[in-house]
PDB file of N, CA and C in Angstrom:
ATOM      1  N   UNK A   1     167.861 239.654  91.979  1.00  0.00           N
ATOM      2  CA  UNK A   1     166.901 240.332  91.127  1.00  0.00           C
ATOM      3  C   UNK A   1     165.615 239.504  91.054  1.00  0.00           C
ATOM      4  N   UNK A   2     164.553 240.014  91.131  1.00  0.00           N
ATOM      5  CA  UNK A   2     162.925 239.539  91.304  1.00  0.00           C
ATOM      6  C   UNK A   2     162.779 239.099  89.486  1.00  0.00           C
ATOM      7  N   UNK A   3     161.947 237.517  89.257  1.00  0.00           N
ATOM      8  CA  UNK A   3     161.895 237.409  88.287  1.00  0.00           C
ATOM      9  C   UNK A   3     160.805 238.544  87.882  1.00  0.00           C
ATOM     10  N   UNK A   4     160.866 238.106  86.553  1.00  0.00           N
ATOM     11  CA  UNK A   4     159.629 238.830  85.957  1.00  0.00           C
ATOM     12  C   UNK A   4     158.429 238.620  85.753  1.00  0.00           C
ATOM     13  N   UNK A   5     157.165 239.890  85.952  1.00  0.00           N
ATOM     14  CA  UNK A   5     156.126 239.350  86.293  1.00  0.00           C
ATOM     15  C   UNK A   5     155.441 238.749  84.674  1.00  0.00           C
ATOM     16  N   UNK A   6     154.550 238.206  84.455  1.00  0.00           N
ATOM     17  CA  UNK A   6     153.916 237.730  83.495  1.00  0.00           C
ATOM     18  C   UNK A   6     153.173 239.426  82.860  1.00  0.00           C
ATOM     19  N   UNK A   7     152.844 239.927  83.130  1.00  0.00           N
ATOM     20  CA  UNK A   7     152.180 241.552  82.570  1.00  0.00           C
ATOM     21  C   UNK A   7     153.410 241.912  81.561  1.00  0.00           C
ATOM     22  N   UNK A   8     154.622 242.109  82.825  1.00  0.00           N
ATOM     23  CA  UNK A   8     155.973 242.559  81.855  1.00  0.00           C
ATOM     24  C   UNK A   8     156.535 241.696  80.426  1.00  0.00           C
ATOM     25  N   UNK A   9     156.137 239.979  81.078  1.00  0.00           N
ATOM     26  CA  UNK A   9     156.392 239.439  79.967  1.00  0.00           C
ATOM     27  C   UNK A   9     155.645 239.826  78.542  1.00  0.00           C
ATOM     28  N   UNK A  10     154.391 239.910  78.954  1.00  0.00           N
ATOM     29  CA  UNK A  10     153.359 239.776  77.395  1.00  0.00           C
ATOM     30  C   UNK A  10     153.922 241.203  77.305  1.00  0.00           C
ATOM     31  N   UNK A  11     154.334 242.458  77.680  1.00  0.00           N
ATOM     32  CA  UNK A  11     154.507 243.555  77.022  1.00  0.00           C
ATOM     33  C   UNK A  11     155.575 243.107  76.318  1.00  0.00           C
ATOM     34  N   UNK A  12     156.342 242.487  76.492  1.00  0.00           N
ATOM     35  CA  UNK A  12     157.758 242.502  75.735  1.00  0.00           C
ATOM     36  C   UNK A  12     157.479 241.277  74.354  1.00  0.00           C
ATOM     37  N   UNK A  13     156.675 240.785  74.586  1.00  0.00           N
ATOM     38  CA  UNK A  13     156.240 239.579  73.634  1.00  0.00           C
ATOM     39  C   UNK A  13     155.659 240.436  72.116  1.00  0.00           C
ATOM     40  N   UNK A  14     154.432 241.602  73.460  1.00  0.00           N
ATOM     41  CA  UNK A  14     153.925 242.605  72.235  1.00  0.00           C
ATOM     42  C   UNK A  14     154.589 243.717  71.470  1.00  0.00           C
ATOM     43  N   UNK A  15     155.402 244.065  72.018  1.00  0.00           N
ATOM     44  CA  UNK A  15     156.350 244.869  71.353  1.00  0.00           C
ATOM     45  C   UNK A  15     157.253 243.895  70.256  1.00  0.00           C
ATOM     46  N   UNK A  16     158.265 242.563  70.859  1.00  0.00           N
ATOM     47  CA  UNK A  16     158.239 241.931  69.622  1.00  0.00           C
ATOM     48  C   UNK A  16     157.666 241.542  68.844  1.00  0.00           C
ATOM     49  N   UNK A  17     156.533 241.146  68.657  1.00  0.00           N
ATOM     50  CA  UNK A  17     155.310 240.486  67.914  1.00  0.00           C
ATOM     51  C   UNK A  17     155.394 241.970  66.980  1.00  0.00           C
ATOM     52  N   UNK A  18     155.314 243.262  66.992  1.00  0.00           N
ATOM     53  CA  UNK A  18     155.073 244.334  66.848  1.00  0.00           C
ATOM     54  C   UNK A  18     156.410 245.096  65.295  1.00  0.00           C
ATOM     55  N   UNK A  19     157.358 243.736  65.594  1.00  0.00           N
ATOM     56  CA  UNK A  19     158.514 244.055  65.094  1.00  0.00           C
ATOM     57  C   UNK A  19     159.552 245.409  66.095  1.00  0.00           C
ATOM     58  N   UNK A  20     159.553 245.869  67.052  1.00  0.00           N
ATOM     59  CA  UNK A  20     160.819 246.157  67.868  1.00  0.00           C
ATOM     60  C   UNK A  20     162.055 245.722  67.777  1.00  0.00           C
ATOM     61  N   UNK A  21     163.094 246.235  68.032  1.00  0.00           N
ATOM     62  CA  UNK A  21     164.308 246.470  68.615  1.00  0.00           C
ATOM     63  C   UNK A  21     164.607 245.684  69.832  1.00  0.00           C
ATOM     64  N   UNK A  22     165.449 244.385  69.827  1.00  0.00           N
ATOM     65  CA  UNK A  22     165.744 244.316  71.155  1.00  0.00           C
ATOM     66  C   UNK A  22     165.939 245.448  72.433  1.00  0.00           C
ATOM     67  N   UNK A  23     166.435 247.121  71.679  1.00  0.00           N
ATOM     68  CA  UNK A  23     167.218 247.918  72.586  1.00  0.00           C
ATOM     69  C   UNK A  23     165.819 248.688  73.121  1.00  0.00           C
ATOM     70  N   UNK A  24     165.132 248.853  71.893  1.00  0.00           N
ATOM     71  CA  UNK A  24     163.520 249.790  72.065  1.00  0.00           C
ATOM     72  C   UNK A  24     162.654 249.074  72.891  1.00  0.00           C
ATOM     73  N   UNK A  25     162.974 247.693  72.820  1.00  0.00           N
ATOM     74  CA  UNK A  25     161.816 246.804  73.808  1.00  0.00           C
ATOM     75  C   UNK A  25     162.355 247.254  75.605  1.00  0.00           C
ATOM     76  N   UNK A  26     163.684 246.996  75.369  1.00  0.00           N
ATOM     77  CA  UNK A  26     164.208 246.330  76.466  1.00  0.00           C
ATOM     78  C   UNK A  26     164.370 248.564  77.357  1.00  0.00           C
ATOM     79  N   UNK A  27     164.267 249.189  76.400  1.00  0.00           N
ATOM     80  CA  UNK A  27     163.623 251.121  76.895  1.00  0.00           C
ATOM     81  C   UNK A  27     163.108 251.293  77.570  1.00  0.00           C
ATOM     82  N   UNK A  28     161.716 250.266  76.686  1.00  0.00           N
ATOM     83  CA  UNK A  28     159.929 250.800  76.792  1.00  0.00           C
ATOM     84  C   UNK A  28     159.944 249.754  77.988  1.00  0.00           C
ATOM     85  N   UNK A  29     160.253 248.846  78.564  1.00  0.00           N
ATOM     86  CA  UNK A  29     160.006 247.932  79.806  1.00  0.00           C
ATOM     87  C   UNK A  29     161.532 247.984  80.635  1.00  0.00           C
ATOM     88  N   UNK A  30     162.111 248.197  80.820  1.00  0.00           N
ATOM     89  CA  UNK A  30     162.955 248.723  81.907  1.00  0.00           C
ATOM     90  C   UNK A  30     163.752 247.617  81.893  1.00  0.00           C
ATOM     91  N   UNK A  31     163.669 246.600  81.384  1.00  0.00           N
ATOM     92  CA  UNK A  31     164.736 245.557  81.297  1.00  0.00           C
ATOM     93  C   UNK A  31     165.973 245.524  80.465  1.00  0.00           C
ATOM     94  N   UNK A  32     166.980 244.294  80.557  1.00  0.00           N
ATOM     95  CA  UNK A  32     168.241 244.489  79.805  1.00  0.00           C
ATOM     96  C   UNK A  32     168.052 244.101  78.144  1.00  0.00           C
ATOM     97  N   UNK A  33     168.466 244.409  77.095  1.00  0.00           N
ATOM     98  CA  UNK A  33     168.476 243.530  76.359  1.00  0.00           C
ATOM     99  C   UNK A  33     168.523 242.455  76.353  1.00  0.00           C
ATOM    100  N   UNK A  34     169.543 241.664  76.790  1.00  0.00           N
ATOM    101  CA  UNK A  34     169.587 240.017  76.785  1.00  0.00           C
ATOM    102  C   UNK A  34     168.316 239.536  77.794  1.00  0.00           C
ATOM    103  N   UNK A  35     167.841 240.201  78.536  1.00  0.00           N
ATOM    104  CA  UNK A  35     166.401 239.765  79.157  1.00  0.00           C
ATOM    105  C   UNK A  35     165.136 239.697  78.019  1.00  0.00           C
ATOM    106  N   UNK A  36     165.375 240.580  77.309  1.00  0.00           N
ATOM    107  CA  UNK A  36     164.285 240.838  76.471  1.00  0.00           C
ATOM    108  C   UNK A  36     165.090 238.995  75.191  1.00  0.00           C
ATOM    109  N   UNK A  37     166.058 239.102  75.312  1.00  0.00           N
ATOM    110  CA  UNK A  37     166.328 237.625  73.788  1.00  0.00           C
ATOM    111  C   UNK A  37     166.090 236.619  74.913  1.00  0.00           C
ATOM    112  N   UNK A  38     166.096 236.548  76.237  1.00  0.00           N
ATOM    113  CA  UNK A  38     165.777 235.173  76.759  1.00  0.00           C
ATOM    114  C   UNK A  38     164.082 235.439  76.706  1.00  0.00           C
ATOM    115  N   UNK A  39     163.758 236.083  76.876  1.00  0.00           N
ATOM    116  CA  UNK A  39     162.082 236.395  77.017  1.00  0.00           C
ATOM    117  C   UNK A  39     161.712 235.619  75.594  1.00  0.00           C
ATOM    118  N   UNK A  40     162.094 236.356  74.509  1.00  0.00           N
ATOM    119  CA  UNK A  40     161.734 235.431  72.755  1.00  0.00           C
ATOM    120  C   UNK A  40     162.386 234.339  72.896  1.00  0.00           C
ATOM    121  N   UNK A  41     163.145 234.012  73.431  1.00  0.00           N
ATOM    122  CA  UNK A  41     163.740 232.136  73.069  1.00  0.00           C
ATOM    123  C   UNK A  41     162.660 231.813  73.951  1.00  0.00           C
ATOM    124  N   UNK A  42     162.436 231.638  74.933  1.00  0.00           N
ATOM    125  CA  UNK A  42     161.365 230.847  75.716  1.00  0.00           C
ATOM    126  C   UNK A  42     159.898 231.213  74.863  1.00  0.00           C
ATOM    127  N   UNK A  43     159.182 232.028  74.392  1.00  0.00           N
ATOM    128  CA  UNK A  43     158.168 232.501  73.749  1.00  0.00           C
ATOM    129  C   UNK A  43     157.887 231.357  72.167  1.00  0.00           C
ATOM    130  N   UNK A  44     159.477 231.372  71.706  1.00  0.00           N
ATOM    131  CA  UNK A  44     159.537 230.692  70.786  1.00  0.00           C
ATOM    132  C   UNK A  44     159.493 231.604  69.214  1.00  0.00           C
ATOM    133  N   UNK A  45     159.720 233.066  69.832  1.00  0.00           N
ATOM    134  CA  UNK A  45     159.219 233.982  68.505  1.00  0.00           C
ATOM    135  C   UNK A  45     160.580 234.056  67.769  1.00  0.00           C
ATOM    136  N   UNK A  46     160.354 234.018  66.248  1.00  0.00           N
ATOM    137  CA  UNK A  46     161.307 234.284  65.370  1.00  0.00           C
ATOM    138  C   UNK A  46     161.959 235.603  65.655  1.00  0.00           C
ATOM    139  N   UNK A  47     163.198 235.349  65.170  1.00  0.00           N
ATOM    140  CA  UNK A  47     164.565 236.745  65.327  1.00  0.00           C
ATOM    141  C   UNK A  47     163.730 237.679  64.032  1.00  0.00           C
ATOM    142  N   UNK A  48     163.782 238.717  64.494  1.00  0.00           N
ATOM    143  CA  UNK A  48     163.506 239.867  63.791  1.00  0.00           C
ATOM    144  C   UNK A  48     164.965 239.569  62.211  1.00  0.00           C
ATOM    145  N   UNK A  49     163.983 239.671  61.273  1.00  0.00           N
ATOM    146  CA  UNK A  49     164.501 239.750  59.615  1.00  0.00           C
ATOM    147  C   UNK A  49     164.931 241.216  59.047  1.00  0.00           C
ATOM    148  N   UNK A  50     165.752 241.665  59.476  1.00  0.00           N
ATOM    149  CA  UNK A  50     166.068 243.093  58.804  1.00  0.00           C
ATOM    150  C   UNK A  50     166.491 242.820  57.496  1.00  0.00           C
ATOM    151  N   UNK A  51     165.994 243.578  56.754  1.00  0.00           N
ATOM    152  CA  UNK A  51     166.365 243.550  55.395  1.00  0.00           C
ATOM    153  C   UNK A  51     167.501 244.999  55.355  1.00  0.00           C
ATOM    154  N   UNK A  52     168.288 245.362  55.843  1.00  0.00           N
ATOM    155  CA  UNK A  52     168.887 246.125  55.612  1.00  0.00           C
ATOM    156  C   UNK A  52     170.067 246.244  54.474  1.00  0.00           C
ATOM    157  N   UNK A  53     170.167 248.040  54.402  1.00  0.00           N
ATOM    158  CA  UNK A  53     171.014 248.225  53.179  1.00  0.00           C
ATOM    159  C   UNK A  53     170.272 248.466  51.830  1.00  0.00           C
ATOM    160  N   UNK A  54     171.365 249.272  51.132  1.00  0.00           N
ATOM    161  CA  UNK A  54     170.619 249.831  49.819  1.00  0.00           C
ATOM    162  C   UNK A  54     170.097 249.030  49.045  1.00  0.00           C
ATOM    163  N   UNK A  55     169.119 248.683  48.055  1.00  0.00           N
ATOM    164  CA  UNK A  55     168.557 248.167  47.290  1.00  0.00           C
ATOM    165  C   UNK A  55     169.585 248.110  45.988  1.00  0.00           C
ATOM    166  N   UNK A  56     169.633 246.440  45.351  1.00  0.00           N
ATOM    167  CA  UNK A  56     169.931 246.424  44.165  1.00  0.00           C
ATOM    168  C   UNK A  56     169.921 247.564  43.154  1.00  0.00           C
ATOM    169  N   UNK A  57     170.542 247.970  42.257  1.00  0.00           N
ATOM    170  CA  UNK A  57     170.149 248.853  41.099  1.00  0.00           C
ATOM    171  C   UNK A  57     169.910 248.211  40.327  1.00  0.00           C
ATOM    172  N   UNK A  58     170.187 246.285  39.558  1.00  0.00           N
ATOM    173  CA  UNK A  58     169.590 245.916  38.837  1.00  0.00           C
ATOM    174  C   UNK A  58     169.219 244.541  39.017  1.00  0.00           C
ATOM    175  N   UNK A  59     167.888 244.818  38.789  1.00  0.00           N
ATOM    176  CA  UNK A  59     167.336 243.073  39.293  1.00  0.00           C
ATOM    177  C   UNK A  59     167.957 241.894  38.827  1.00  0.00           C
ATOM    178  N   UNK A  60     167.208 240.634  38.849  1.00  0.00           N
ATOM    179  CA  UNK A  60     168.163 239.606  37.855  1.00  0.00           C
ATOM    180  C   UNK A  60     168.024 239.578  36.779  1.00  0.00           C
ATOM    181  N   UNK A  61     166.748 239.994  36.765  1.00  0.00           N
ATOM    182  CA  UNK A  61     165.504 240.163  35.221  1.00  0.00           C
ATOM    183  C   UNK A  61     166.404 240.573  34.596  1.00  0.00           C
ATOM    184  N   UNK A  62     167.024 242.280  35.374  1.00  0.00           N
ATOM    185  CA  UNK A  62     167.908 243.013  34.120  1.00  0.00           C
ATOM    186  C   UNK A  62     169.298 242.729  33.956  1.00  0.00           C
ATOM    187  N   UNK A  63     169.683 242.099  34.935  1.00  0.00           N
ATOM    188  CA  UNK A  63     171.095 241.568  34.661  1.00  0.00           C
ATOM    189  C   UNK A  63     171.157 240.754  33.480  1.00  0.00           C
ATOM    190  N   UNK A  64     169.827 239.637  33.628  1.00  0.00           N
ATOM    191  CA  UNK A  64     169.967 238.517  32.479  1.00  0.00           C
ATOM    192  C   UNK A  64     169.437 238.715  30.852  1.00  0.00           C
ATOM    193  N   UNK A  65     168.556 240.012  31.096  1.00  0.00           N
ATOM    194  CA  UNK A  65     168.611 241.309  29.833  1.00  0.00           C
ATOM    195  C   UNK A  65     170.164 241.174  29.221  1.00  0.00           C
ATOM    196  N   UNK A  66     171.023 241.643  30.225  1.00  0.00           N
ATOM    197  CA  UNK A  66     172.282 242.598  30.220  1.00  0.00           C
ATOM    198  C   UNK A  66     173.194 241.457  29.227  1.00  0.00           C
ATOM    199  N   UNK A  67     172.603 239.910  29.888  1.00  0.00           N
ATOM    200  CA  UNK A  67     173.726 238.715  29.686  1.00  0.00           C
ATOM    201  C   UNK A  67     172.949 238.483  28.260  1.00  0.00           C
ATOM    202  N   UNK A  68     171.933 238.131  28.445  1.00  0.00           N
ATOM    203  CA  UNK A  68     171.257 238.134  26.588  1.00  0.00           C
ATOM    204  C   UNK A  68     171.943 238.971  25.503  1.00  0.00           C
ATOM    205  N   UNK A  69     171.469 240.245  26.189  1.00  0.00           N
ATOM    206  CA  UNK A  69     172.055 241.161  24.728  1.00  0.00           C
ATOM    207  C   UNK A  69     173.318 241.583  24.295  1.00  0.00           C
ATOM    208  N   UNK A  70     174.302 240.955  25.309  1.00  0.00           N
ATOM    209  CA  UNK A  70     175.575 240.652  25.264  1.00  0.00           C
ATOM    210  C   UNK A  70     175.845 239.534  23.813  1.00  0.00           C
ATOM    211  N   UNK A  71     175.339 238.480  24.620  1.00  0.00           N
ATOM    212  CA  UNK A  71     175.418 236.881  24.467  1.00  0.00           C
ATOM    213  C   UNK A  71     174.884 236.728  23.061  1.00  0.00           C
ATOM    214  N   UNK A  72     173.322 237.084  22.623  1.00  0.00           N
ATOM    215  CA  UNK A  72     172.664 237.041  21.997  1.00  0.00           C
ATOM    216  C   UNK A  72     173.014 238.045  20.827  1.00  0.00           C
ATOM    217  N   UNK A  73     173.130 239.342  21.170  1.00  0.00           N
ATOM    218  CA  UNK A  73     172.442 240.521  20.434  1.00  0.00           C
ATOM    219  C   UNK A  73     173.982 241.091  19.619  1.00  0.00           C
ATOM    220  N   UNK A  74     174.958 240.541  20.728  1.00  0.00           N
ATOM    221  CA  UNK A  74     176.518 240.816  20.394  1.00  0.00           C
ATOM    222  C   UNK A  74     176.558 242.685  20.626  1.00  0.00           C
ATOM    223  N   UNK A  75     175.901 242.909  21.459  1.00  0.00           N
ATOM    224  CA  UNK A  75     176.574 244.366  22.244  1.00  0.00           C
ATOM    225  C   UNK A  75     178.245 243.730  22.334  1.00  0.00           C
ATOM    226  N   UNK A  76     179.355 244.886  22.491  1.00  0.00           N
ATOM    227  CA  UNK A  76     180.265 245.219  22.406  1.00  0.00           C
ATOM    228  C   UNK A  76     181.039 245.956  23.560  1.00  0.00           C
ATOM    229  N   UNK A  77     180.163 247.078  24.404  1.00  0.00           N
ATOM    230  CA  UNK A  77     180.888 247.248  25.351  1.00  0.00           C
ATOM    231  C   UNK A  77     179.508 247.677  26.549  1.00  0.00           C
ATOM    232  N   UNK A  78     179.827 248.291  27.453  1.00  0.00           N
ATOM    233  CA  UNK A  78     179.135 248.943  28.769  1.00  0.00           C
ATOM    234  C   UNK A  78     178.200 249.446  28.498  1.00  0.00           C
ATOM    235  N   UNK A  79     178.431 250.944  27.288  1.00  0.00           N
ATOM    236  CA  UNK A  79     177.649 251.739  26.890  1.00  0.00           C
ATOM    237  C   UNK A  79     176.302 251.435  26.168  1.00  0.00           C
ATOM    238  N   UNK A  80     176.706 250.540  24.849  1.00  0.00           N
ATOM    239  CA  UNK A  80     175.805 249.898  23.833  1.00  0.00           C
ATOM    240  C   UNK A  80     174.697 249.375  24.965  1.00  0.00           C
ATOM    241  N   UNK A  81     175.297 248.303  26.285  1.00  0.00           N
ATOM    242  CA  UNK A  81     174.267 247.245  27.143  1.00  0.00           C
ATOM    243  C   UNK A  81     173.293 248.939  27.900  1.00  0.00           C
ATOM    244  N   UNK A  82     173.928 249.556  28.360  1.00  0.00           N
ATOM    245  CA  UNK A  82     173.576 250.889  29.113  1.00  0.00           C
ATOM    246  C   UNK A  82     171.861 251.205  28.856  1.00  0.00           C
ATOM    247  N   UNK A  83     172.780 251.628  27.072  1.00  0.00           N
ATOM    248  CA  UNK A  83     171.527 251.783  26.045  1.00  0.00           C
ATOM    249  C   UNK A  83     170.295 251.020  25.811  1.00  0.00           C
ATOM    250  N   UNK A  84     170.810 249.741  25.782  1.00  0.00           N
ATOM    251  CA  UNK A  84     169.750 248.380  25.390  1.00  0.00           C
ATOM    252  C   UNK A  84     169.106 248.436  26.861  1.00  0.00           C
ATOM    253  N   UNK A  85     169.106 248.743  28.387  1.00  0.00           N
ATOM    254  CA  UNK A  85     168.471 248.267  29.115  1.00  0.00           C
ATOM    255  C   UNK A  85     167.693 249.676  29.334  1.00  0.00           C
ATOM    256  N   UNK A  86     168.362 251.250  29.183  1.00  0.00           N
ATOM    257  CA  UNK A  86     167.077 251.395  29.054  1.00  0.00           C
ATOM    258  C   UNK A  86     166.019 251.719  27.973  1.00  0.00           C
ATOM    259  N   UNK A  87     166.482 251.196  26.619  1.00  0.00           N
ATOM    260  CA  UNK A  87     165.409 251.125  25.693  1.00  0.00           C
ATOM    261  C   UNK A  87     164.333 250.589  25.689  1.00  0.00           C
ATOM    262  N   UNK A  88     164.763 249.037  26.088  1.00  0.00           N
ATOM    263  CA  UNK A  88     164.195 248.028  25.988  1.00  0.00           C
ATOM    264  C   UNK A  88     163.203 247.544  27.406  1.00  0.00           C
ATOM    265  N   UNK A  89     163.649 248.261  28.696  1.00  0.00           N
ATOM    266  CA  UNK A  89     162.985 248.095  30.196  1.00  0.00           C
ATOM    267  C   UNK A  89     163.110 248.914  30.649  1.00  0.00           C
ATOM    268  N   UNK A  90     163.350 250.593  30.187  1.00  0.00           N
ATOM    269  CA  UNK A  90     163.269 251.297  30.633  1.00  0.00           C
ATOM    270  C   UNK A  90     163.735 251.997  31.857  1.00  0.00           C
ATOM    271  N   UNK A  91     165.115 250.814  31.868  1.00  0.00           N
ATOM    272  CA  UNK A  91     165.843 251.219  33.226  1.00  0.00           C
ATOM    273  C   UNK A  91     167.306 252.349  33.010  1.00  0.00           C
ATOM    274  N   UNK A  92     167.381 253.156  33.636  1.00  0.00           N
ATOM    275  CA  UNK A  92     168.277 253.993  33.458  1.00  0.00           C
ATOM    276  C   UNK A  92     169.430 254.052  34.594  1.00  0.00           C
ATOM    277  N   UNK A  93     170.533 253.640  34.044  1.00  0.00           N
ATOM    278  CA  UNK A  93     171.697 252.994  35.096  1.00  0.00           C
ATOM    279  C   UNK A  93     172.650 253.913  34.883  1.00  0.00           C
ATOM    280  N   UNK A  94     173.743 254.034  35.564  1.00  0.00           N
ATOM    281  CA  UNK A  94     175.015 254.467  34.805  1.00  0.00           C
ATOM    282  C   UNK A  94     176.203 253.208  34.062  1.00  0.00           C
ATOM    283  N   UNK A  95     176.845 253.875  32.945  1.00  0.00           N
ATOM    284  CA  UNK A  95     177.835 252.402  32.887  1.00  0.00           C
ATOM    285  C   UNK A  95     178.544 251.793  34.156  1.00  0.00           C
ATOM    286  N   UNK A  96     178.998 252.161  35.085  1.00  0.00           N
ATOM    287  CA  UNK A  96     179.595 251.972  36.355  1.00  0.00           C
ATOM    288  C   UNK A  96     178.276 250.800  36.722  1.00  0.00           C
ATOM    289  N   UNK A  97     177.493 250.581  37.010  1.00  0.00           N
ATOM    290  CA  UNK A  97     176.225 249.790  37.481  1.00  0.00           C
ATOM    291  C   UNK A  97     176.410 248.726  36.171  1.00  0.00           C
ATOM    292  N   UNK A  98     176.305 249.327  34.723  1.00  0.00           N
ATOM    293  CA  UNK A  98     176.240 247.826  34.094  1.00  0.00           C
ATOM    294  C   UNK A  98     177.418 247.164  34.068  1.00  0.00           C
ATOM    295  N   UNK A  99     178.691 247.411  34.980  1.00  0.00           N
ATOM    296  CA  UNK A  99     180.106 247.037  34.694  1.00  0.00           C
ATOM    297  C   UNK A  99     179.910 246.074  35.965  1.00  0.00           C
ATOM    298  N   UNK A 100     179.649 246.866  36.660  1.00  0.00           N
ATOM    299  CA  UNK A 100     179.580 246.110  38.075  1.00  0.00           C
ATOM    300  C   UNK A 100     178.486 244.908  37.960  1.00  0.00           C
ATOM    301  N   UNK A 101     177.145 245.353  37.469  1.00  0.00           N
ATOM    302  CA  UNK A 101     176.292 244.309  37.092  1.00  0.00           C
ATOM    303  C   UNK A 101     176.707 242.967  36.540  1.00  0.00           C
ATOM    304  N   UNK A 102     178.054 242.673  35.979  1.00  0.00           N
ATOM    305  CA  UNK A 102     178.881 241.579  35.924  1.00  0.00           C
ATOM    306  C   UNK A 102     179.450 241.068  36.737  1.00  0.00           C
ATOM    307  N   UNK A 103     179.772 241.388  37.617  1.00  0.00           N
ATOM    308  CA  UNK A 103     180.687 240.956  38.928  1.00  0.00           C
ATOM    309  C   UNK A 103     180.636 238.993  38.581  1.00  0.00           C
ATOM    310  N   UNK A 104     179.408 238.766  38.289  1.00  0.00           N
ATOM    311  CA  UNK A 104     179.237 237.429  38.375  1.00  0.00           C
ATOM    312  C   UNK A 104     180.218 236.727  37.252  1.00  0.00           C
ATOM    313  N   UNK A 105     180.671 237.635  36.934  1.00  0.00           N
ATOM    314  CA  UNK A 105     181.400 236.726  35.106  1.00  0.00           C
ATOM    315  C   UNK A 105     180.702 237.050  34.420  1.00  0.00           C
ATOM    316  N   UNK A 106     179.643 236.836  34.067  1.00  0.00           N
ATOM    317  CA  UNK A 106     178.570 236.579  32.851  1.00  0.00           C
ATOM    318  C   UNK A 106     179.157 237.824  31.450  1.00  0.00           C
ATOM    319  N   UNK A 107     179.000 238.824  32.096  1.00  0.00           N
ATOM    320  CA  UNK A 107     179.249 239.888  31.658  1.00  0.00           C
ATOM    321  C   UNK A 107     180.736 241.244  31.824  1.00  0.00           C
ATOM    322  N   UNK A 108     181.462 240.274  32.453  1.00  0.00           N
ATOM    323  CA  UNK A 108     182.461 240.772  32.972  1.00  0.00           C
ATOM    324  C   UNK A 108     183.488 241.470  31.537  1.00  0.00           C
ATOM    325  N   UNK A 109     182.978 240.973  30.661  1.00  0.00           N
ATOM    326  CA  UNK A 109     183.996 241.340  29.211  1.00  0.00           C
ATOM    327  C   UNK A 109     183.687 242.683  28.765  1.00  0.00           C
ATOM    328  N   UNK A 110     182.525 243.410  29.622  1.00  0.00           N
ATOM    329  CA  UNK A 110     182.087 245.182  29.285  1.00  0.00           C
ATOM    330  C   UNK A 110     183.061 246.007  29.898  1.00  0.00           C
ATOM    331  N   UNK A 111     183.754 247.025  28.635  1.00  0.00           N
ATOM    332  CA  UNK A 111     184.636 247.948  29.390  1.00  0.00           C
ATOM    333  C   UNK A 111     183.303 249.279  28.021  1.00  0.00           C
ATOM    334  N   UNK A 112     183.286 250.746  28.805  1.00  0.00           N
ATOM    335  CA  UNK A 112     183.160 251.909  28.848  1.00  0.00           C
ATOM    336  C   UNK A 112     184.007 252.414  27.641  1.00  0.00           C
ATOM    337  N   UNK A 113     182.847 253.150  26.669  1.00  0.00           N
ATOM    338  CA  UNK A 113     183.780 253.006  25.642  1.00  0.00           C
ATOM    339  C   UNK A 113     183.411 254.471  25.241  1.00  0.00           C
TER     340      UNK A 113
END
């Protein structure tokens, strides 16, 4: 197989630079994938950062709301915290989200009442 010419290289550089797909780069220039990850290791360009997957439903902000007005305020169960987060920040969760929103411990003592 004929290396590759320098034209092909900078396209594949610009398409990563561009944020691409190893699979979309390696489409749009006729090469393999793993041609296109030796092309960025020699280039020196960072691995593409996917942030993938659903977004939090509650930040830490409101988790540590959740652990305050627990801790602090002496809420009692799921519902009462439910209430307090979105009174108070205007966030509207289901109890299932502020139950789970404990996972860490902090708040793990909320049962649905």
């Amino acid at each position: 197989m004929q290396p590759l010419t320098q034209d092909r290289k900078n396209t594949i550089e610009l398409y990563l630079r561009q944020g691409f797909s190893y699979h979309k780069v390696a489409k749009i220039v006729k090469v393999s994938s793993s041609t296109v990850h030796k092309i960025r290791l020699e280039l020196g360009l960072p691995a593409r950062n996917d942030k993938g997957g659903r977004p939090k439903a509650l930040t830490k902000r409101e988790q540590q709301h959740l652990v305050h007005a627990i801790t602090a305020d002496g809420l009692e169960n799921a519902v009462q915290a439910q209430q307090s987060l979105e009174q108070n920040l205007g966030k509207s969760v289901s109890v299932d989200t502020v139950q789970r929103g404990g996972s860490n411990g902090l708040v793990s003592t909320l049962t649905g009442q």
